[in-house]
Protein backbone atom coordinates (compact mmCIF):
# COMPACT_ATOMS: atom_id res chain seq x y z
CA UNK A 1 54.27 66.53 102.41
CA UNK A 2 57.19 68.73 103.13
CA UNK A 3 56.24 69.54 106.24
CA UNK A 4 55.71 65.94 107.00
CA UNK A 5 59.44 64.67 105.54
CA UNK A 6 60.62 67.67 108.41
CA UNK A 7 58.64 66.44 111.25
CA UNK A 8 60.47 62.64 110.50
CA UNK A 9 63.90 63.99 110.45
CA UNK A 10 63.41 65.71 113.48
CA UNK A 11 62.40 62.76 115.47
CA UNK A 12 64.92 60.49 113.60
CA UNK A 13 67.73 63.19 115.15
CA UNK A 14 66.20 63.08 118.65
CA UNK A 15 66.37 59.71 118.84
CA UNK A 16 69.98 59.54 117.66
CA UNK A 17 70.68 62.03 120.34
CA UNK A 18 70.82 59.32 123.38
CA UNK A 19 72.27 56.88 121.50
CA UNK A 20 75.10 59.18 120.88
CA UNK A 21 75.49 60.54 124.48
CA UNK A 22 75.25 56.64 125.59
CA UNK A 23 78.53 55.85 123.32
CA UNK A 24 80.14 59.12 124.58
CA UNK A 25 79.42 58.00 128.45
CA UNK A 26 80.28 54.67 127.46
CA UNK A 27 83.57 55.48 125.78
CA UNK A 28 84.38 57.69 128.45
CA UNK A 29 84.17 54.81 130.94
CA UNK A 30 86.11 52.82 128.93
CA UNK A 31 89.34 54.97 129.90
CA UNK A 32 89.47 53.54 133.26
CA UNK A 33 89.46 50.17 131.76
CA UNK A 34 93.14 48.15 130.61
CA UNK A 35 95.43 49.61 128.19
CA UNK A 36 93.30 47.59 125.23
CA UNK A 37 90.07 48.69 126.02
CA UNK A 38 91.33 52.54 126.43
CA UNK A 39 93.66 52.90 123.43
CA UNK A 40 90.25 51.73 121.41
CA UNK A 41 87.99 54.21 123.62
CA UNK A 42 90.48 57.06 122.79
CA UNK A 43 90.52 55.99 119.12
CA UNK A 44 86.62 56.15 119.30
CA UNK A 45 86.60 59.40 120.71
CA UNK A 46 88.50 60.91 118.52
CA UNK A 47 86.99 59.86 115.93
CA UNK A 48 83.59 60.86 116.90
CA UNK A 49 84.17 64.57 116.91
CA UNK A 50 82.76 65.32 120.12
CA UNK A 51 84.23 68.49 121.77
CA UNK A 52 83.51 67.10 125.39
CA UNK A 53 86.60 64.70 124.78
CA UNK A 54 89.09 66.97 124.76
CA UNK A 55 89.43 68.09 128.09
CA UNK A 56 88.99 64.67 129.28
CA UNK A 57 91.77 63.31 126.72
CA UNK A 58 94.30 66.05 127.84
CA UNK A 59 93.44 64.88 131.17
CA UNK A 60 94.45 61.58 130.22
CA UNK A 61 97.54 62.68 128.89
CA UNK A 62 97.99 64.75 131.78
CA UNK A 63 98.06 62.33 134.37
CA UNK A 64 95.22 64.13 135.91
CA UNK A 65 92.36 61.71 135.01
CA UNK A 66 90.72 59.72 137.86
CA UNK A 67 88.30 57.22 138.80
CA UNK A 68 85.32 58.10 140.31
CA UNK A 69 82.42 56.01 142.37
CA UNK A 70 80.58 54.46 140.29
CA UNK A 71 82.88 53.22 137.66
CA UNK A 72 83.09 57.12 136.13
CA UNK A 73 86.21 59.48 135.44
CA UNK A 74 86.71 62.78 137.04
CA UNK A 75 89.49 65.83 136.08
CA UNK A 76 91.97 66.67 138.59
CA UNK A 77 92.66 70.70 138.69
CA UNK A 78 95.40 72.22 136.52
CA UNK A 79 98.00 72.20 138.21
CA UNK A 80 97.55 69.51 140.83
CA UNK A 81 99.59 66.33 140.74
CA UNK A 82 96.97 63.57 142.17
CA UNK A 83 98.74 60.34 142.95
CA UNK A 84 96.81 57.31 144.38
CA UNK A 85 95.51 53.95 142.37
CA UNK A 86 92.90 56.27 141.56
CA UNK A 87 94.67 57.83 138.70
CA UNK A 88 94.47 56.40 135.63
CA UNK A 89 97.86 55.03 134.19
CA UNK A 90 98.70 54.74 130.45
CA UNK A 91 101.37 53.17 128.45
CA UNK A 92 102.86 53.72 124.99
CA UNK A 93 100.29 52.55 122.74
CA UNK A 94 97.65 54.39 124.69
CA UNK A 95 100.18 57.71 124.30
CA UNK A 96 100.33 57.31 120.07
CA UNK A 97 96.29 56.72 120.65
CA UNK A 98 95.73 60.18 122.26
CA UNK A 99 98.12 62.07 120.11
CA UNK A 100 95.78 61.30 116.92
CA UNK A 101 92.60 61.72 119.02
CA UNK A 102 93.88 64.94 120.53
CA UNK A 103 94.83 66.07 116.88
CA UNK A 104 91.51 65.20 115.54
CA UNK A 105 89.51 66.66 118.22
CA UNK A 106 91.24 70.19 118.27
CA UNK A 107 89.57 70.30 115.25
CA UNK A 108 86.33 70.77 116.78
CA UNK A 109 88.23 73.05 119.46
CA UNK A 110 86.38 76.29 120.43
CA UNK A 111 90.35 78.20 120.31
CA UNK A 112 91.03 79.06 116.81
CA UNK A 113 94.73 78.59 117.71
CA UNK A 114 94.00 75.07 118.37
CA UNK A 115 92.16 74.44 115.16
CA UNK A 116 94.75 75.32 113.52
CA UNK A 117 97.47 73.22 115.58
CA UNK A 118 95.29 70.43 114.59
CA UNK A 119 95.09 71.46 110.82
CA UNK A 120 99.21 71.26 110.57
CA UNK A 121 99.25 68.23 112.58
CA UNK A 122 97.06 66.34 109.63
CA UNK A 123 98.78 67.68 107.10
CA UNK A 124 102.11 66.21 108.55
CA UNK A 125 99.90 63.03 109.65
CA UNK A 126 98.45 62.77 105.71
CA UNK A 127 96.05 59.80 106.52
CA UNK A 128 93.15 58.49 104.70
CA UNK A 129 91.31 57.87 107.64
CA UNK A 130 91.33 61.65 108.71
CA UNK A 131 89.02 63.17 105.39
CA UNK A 132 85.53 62.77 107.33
CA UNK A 133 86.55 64.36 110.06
CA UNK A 134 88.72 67.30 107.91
CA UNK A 135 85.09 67.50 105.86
CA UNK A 136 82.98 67.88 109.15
CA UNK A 137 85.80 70.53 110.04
CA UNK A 138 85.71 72.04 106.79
CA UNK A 139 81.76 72.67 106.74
CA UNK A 140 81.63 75.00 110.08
CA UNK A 141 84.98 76.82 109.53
CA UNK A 142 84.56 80.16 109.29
CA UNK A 143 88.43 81.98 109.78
CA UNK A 144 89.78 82.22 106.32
CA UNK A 145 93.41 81.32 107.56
CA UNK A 146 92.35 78.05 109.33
CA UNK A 147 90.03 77.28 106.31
CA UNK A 148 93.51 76.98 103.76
CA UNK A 149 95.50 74.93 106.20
CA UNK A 150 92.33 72.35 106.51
CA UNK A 151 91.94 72.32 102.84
CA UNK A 152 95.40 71.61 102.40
CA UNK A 153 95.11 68.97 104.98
CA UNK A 154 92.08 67.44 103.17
CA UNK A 155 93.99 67.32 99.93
CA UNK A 156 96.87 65.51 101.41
CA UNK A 157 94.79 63.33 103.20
CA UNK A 158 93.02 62.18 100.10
CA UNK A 159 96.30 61.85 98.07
CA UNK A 160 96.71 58.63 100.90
CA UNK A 161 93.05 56.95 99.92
CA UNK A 162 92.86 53.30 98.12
CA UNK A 163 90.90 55.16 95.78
CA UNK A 164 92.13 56.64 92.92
CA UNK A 165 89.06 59.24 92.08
CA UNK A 166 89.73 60.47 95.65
CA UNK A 167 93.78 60.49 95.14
CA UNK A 168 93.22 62.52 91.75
CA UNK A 169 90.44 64.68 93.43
CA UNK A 170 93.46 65.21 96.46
CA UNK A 171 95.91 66.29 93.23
CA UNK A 172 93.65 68.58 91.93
CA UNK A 173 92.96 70.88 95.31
CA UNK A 174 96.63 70.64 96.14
CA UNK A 175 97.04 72.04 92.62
CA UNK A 176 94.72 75.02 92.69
CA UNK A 177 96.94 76.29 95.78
CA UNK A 178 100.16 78.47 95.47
CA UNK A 179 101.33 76.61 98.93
CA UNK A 180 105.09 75.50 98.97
CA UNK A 181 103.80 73.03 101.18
CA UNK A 182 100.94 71.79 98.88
CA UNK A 183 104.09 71.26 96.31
CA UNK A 184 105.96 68.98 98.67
CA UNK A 185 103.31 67.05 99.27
CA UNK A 186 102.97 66.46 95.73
CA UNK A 187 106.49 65.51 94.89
CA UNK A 188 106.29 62.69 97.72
CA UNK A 189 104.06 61.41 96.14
CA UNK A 190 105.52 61.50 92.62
CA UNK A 191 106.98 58.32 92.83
CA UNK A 192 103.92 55.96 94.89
CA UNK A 193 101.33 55.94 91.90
CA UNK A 194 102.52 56.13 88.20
CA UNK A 195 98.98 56.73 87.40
CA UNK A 196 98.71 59.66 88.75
CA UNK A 197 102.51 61.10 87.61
CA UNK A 198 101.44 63.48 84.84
CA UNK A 199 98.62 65.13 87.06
CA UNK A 200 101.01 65.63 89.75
CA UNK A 201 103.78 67.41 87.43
CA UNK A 202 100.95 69.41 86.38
CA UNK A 203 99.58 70.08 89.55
CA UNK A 204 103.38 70.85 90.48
CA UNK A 205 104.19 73.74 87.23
CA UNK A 206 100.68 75.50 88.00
CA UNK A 207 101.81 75.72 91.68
CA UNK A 208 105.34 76.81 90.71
CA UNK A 209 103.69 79.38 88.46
CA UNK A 210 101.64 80.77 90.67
CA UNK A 211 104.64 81.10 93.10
CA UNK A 212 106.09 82.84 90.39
CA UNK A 213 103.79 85.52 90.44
CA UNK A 214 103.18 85.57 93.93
CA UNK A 215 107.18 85.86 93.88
CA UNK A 216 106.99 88.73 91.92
CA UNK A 217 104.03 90.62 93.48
CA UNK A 218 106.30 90.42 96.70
CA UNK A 219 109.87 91.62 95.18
CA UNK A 220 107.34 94.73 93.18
CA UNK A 221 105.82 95.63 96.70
CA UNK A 222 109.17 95.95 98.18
CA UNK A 223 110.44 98.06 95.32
CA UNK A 224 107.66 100.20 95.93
CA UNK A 225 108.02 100.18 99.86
CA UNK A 226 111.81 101.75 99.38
CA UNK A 227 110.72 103.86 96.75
CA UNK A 228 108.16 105.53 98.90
CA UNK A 229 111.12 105.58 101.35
CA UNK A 230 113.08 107.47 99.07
CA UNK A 231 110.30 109.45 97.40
CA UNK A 232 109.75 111.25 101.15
CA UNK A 233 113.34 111.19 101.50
CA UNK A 234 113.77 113.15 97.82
CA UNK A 235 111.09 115.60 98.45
CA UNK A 236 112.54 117.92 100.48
CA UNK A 237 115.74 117.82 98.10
CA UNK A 238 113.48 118.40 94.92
CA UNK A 239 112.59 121.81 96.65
CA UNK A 240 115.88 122.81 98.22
CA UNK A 241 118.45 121.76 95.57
CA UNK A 242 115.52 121.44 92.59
CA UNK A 243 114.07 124.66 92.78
CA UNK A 244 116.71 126.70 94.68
CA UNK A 245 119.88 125.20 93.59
CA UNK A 246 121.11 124.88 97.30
CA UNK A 247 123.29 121.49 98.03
CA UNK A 248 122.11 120.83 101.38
CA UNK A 249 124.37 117.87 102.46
CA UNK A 250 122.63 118.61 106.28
CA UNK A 251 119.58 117.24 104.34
CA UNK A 252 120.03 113.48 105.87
CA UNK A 253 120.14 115.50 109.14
CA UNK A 254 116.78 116.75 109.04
CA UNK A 255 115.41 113.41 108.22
CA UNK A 256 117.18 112.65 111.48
CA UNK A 257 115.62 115.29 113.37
CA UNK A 258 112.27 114.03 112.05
CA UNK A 259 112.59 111.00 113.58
CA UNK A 260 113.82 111.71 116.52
CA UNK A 261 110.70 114.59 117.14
CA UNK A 262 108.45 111.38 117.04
CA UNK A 263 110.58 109.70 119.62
CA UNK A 264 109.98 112.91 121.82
CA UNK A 265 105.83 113.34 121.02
CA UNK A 266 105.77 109.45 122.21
CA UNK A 267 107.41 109.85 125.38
CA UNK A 268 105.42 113.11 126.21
CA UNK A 269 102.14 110.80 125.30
CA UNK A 270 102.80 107.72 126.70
CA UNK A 271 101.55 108.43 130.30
CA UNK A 272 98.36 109.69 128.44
CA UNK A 273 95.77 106.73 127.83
CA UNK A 274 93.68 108.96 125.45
CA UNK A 275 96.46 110.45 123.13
CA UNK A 276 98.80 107.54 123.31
CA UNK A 277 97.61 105.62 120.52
CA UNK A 278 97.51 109.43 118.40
CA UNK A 279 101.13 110.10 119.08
CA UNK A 280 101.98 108.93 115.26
CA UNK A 281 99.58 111.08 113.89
CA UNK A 282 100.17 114.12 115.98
CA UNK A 283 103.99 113.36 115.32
CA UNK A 284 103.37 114.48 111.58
CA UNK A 285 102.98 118.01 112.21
CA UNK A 286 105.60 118.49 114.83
CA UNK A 287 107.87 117.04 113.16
CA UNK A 288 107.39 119.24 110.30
CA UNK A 289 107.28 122.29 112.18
CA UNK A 290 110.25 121.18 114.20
CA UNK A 291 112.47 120.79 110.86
CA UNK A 292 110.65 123.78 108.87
CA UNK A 293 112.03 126.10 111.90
CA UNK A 294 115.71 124.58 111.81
CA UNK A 295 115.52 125.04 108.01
CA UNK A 296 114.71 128.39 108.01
CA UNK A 297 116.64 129.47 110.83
CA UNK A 298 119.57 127.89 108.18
CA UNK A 299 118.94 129.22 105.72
CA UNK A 300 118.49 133.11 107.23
CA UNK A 301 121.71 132.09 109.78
CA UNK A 302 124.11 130.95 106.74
CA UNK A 303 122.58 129.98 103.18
CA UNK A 304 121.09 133.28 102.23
CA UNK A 305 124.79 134.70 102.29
CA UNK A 306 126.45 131.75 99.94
CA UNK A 307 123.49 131.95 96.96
CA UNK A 308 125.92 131.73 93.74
CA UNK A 309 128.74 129.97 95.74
CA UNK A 310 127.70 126.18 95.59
CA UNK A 311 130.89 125.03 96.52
CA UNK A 312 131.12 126.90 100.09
CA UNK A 313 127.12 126.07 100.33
CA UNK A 314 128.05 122.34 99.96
CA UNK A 315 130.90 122.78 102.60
CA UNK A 316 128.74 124.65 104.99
CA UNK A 317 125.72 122.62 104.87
CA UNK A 318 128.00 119.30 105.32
CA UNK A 319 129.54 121.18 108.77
CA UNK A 320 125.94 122.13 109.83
CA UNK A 321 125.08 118.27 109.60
CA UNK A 322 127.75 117.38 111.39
CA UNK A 323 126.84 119.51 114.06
CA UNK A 324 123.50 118.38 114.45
CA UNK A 325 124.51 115.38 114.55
CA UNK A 326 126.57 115.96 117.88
CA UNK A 327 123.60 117.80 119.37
CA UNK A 328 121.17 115.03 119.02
CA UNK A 329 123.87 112.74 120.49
CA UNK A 330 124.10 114.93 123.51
CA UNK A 331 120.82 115.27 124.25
CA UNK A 332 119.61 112.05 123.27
CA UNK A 333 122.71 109.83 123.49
CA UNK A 334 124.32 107.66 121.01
CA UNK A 335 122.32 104.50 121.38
CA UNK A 336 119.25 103.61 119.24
CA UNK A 337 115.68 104.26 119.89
CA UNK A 338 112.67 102.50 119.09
CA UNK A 339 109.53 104.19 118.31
CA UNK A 340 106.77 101.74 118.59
CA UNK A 341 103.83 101.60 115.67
CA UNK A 342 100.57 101.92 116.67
CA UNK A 343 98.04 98.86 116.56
CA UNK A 344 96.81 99.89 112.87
CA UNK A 345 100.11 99.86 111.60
CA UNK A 346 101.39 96.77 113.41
CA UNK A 347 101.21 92.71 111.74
CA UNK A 348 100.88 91.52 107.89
CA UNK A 349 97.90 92.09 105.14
CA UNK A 350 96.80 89.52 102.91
CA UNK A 351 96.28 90.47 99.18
CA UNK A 352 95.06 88.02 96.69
CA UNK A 353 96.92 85.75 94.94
CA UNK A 354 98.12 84.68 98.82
CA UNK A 355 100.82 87.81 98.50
CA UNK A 356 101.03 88.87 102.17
CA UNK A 357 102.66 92.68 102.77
CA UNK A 358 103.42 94.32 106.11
CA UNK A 359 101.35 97.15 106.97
CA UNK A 360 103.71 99.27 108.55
CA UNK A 361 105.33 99.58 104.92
CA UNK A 362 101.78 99.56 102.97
CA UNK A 363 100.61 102.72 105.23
CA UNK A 364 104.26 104.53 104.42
CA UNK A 365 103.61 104.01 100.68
CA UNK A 366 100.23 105.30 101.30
CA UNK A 367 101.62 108.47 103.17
CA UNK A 368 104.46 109.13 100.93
CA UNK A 369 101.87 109.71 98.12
CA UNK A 370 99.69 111.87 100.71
CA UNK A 371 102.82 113.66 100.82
CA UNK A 372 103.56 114.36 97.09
CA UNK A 373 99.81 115.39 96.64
CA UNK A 374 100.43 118.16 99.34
CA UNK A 375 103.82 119.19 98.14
CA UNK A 376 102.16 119.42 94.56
CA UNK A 377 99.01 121.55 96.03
CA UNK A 378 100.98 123.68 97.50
CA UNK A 379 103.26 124.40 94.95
CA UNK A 380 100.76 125.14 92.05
CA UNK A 381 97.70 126.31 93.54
CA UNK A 382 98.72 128.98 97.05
CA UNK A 383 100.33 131.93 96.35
CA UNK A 384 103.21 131.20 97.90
CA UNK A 385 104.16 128.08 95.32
CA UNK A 386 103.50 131.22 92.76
CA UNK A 387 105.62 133.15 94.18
CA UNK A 388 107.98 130.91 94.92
CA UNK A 389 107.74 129.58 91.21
CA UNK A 390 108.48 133.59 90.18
CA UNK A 391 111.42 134.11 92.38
CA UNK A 392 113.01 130.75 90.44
CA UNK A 393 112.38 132.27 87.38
CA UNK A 394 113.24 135.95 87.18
CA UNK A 395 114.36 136.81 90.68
CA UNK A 396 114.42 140.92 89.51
CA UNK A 397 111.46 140.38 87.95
CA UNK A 398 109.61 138.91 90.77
CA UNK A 399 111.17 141.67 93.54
CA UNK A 400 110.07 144.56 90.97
CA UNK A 401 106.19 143.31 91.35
CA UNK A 402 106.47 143.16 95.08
CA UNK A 403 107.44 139.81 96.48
CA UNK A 404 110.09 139.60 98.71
CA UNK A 405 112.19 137.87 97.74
CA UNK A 406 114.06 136.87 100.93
CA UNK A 407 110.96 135.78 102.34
CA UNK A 408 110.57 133.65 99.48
CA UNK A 409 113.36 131.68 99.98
CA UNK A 410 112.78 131.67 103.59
CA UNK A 411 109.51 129.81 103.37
CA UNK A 412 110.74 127.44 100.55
CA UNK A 413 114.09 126.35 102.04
CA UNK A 414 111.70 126.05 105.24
CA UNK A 415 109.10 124.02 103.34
CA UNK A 416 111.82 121.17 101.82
CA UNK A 417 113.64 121.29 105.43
CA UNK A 418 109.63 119.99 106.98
CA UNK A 419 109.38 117.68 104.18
CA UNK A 420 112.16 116.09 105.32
CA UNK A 421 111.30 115.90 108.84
CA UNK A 422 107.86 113.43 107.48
CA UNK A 423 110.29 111.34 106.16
CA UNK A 424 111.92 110.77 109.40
CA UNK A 425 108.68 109.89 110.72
CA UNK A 426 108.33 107.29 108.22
CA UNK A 427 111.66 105.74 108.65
CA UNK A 428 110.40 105.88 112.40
CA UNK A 429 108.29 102.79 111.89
CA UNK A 430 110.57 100.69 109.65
CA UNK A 431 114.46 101.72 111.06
CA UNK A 432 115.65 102.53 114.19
CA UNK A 433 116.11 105.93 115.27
CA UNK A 434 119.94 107.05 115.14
CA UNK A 435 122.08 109.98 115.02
CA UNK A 436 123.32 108.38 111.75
CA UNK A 437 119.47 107.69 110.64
CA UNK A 438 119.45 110.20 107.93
CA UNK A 439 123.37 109.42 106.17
CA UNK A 440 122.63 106.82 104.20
CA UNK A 441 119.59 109.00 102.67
CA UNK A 442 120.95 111.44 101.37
CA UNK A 443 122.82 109.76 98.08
CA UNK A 444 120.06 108.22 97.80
CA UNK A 445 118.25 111.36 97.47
CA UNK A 446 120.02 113.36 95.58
CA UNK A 447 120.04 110.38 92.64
CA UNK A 448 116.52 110.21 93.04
CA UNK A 449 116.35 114.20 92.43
CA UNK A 450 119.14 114.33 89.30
CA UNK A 451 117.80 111.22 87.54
CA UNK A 452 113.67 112.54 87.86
CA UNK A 453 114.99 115.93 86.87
CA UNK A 454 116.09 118.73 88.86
CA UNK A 455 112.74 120.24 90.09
CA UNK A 456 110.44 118.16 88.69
CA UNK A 457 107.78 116.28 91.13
CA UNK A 458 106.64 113.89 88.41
CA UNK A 459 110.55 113.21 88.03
CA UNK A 460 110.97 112.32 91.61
CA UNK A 461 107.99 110.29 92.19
CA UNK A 462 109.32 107.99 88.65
CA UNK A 463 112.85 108.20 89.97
CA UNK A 464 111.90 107.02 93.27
CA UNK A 465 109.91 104.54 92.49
CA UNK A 466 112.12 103.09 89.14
CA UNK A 467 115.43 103.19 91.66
CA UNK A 468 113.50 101.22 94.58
CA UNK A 469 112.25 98.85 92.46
CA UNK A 470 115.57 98.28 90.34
CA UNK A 471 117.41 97.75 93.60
CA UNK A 472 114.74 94.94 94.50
CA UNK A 473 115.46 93.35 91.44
CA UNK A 474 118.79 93.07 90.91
CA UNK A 475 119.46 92.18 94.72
CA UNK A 476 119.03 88.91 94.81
CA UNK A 477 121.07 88.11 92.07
CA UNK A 478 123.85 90.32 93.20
CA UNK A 479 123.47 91.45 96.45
CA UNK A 480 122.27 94.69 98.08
CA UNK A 481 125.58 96.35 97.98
CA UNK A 482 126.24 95.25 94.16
CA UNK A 483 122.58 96.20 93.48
CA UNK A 484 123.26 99.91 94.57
CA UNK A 485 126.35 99.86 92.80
CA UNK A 486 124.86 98.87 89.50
CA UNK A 487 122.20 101.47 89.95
CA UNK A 488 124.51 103.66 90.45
CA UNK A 489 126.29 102.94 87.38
CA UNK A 490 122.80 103.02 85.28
CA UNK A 491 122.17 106.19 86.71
CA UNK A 492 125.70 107.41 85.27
CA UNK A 493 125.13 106.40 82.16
CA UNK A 494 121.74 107.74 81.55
CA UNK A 495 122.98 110.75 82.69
CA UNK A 496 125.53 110.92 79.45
CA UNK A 497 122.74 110.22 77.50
CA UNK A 498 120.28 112.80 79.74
CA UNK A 499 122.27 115.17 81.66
CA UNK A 500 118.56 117.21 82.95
CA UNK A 501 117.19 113.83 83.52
CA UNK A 502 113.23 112.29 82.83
CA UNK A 503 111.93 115.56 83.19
CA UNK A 504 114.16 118.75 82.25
CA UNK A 505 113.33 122.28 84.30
CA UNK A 506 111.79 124.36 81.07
CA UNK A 507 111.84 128.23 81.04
CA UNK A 508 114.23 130.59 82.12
CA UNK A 509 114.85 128.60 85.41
CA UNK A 510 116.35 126.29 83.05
CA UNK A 511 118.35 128.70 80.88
CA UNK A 512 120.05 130.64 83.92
């Protein structure tokens, strides 16, 4: 019996088949009729959802229609400008005809750019006479983007419908959305049915809610995107000022010189189809290397003779900054540069709740905990964090069992310097690359590093985070420059209360 019900459907569909292509050739013959007989042929055609139309209606619109023998049309090229009583002529009513068709049938368009042309054009449209065709549509859409914008589409074409269980049913869908869009629709329509008034305005505070929260997901992600800024940026400064007790003001400058070594791997890759799209990753190490071997040469050059003298450290460092900052400009000039992100990093990810995030900034947050888990490895589980943690505590101590101690702070005045240097290939993809890249870090930084707790990783990673996301906050009711102020302030303040910070240095590190 089944079998049998299939067989009928089947030839019921094959026999609708010529009907439909005799319409189609029938409607399409009827453009080379008056204006009357093709304003209803392009209405028809649109209407019928046919994808052959399409190129025949933009032809139309075009001016590039033409008659053919035998009462038929034909498409002159792109391009060409055919002249002759065989074109086919149009006038204004025939024009607002093909915009609707045209709108209706990109709907059916194999270009997913088109479908979604036509999906915006029927929300703006908002006609009753458009939800078949938006349903069809609907059924065999597959992109996710183009889906929304027809559903949106659908509901505002319902809200126009004599009927009111098809008006509420367009209320309800543009309700479920979080579009600002979806909300205007609604309040235009406030006022047209009194009926429907108290499902709109709660259609309306379930959208606003939800952009409330969407709101909020946004403002949290970039608190977290420029605390991952500063978290790489702090890093280096948790090991150099934490742990050693130098004030490296050149800090900013090694950021800098981060950066800039990804500008240089770029350039010495782009002629190279293979490593070209690996010049990002293979930045990473070179630019730590890069800054590791300016750090230490620093530190053996200069630091090593100013331990105990923080202010002349302070004042040295700051001239050593300077100076870098002159050589960079001389060999790379003053202008900016642009390094570009590779295809992974590049365009916007969609999270639920419709919160979209750039990836450039999701990967960074991403890498700047990569980079934390490293810095943490390395400092509690080689022997050269233990040594390093033994020279911070009992220097004597530690040189009478053998380290060296020089060496020691070699290495770990090297390791915060390439720290650094990831951060400038992080601020890379997000900033352009300056001589001045690194200065406005470096404050930054060293509140990060004070409020956390001087040597604490834990205390930088909170820090980090709590400052990035406090500034997100507060700016836009005050303004980014306010914003930093008042952190500022806070930070003050808690440091009366806190003077070690979050996290106080315990032990004998702590006591000296």
């Amino acid at each position: 019996m089944n079998r049998l019900i299939r067989w009928l459907l089947l030839l019921l569909l094959l026999a609708a088949l010529p009907a439909r292509a005799q319409d189609f050739d029938a409607l399409v013959s009827g453009l080379a009729g008056g204006f009357a007989q093709q304003a209803e042929a392009v209405e028809r055609l649109g209407s019928l959802g046919d994808p052959r139309a399409l190129p025949l209606l933009r032809a139309l619109s075009e001016s590039r229609l033409m008659r053919a023998e035998g009462g038929g049309v034909r498409v002159a090229p792109n391009g060409a400008t055919p002249s002759g009583p065989e074109v086919i002529r149009i006038n204004n009513r025939v024009r607002v005809a093909l915009r609707g068709a045209l709108g209706r049938l990109q709907l059916v368009s194999p270009d997913p750019a088109e479908r979604l042309v036509a999906a915006d054009g029927l929300l703006r449209a908002r006609s009753a006479e458009d939800i078949p065709l938006l349903e069809t549509a609907l059924a065999r859409e597959s992109v996710p983007r183009i889906r929304d914008r027809m559903d949106l589409a659908l509901g505002a074409a319902r809200l126009g419908s004599s009927d009111p269980a098809v008006r509420r049913e367009g209320v309800a869908a543009l309700g479920a959305t979080a579009s600002p869009e979806a909300r205007a629709v609604l309040l235009s329509a406030l006022g047209t049915d009194e009926e429907l008034a108290p499902a709109v305005d709660a259609a309306v505070a379930a959208i606003d809610r939800r952009l409330a929260l969407r709101h909020a997901a946004e403002t949290a992600f970039q608190g977290l995107s420029l605390g991952s800024v500063l978290l790489l940026a702090a890093l280096g400064l948790a090991v150099t000022f934490g742990v050693m007790g130098v004030i490296n003001m050149a800090h900013g400058e090694f950021v800098m010189l981060g950066a800039y070594t990804t500008v240089v791997v770029q350039e010495a890759l782009r002629a190279s189809p293979t490593l070209a799209p690996w010049s990002l990753p293979l930045a990473i190490p070179a630019a730590f290397l890069v800054t590791a071997a300016v750090g230490a040469a620093m530190e053996r050059g200069l630091i090593r003779h100013l331990y105990g003298r923080p202010l002349e450290t302070l004042l040295l460092t700051f001239g050593v900054g300077m100076v870098l900052q002159q050589v960079v400009r001389l060999v790379f000039g003053a202008q900016n540069r642009e390094v570009i992100s590779p295809p992974w990093m590049q365009g916007t990810l969609a999270l639920p709740f419709d919160v979209t995030v750039t990836q450039n900034r999701a990967w960074i947050i991403l890498f700047s905990l990569a980079v934390l888990a490293c810095t943490f490895a390395a400092m509690r589980l080689t022997r050269f964090g233990l040594e390093m943690r033994a020279v911070v505590q009992n220097r004597r101590i530690a040189a009478t069992m053998g380290i060296r101690t020089g060496r020691v702070d070699a290495l770990t005045f090297a390791f915060g310097s390439g720290i650094a240097g990831l951060a400038g290939v992080a601020l890379s993809q997000i900033d352009n690359v300056s001589p001045n890249l690194g200065t406005g870090y470096i404050i930054d930084s060293f509140m990060v590093v004070v409020f956390g707790g001087v040597g604490s990783l834990l205390g930088t990673l909170i820090g980090a985070f709590t400052l990035g996301v406090m500034n997100k906050l507060l700016e836009p009711w005050a303004g980014a420059v306010l914003a930093k102020v008042a952190v500022l302030v806070g930070i003050m303040l808690f440091i009366q209360r806190r003077p070690k910070g979050l996290f106080a240095l315990k032990g004998r590190a702590a006591e000296s």
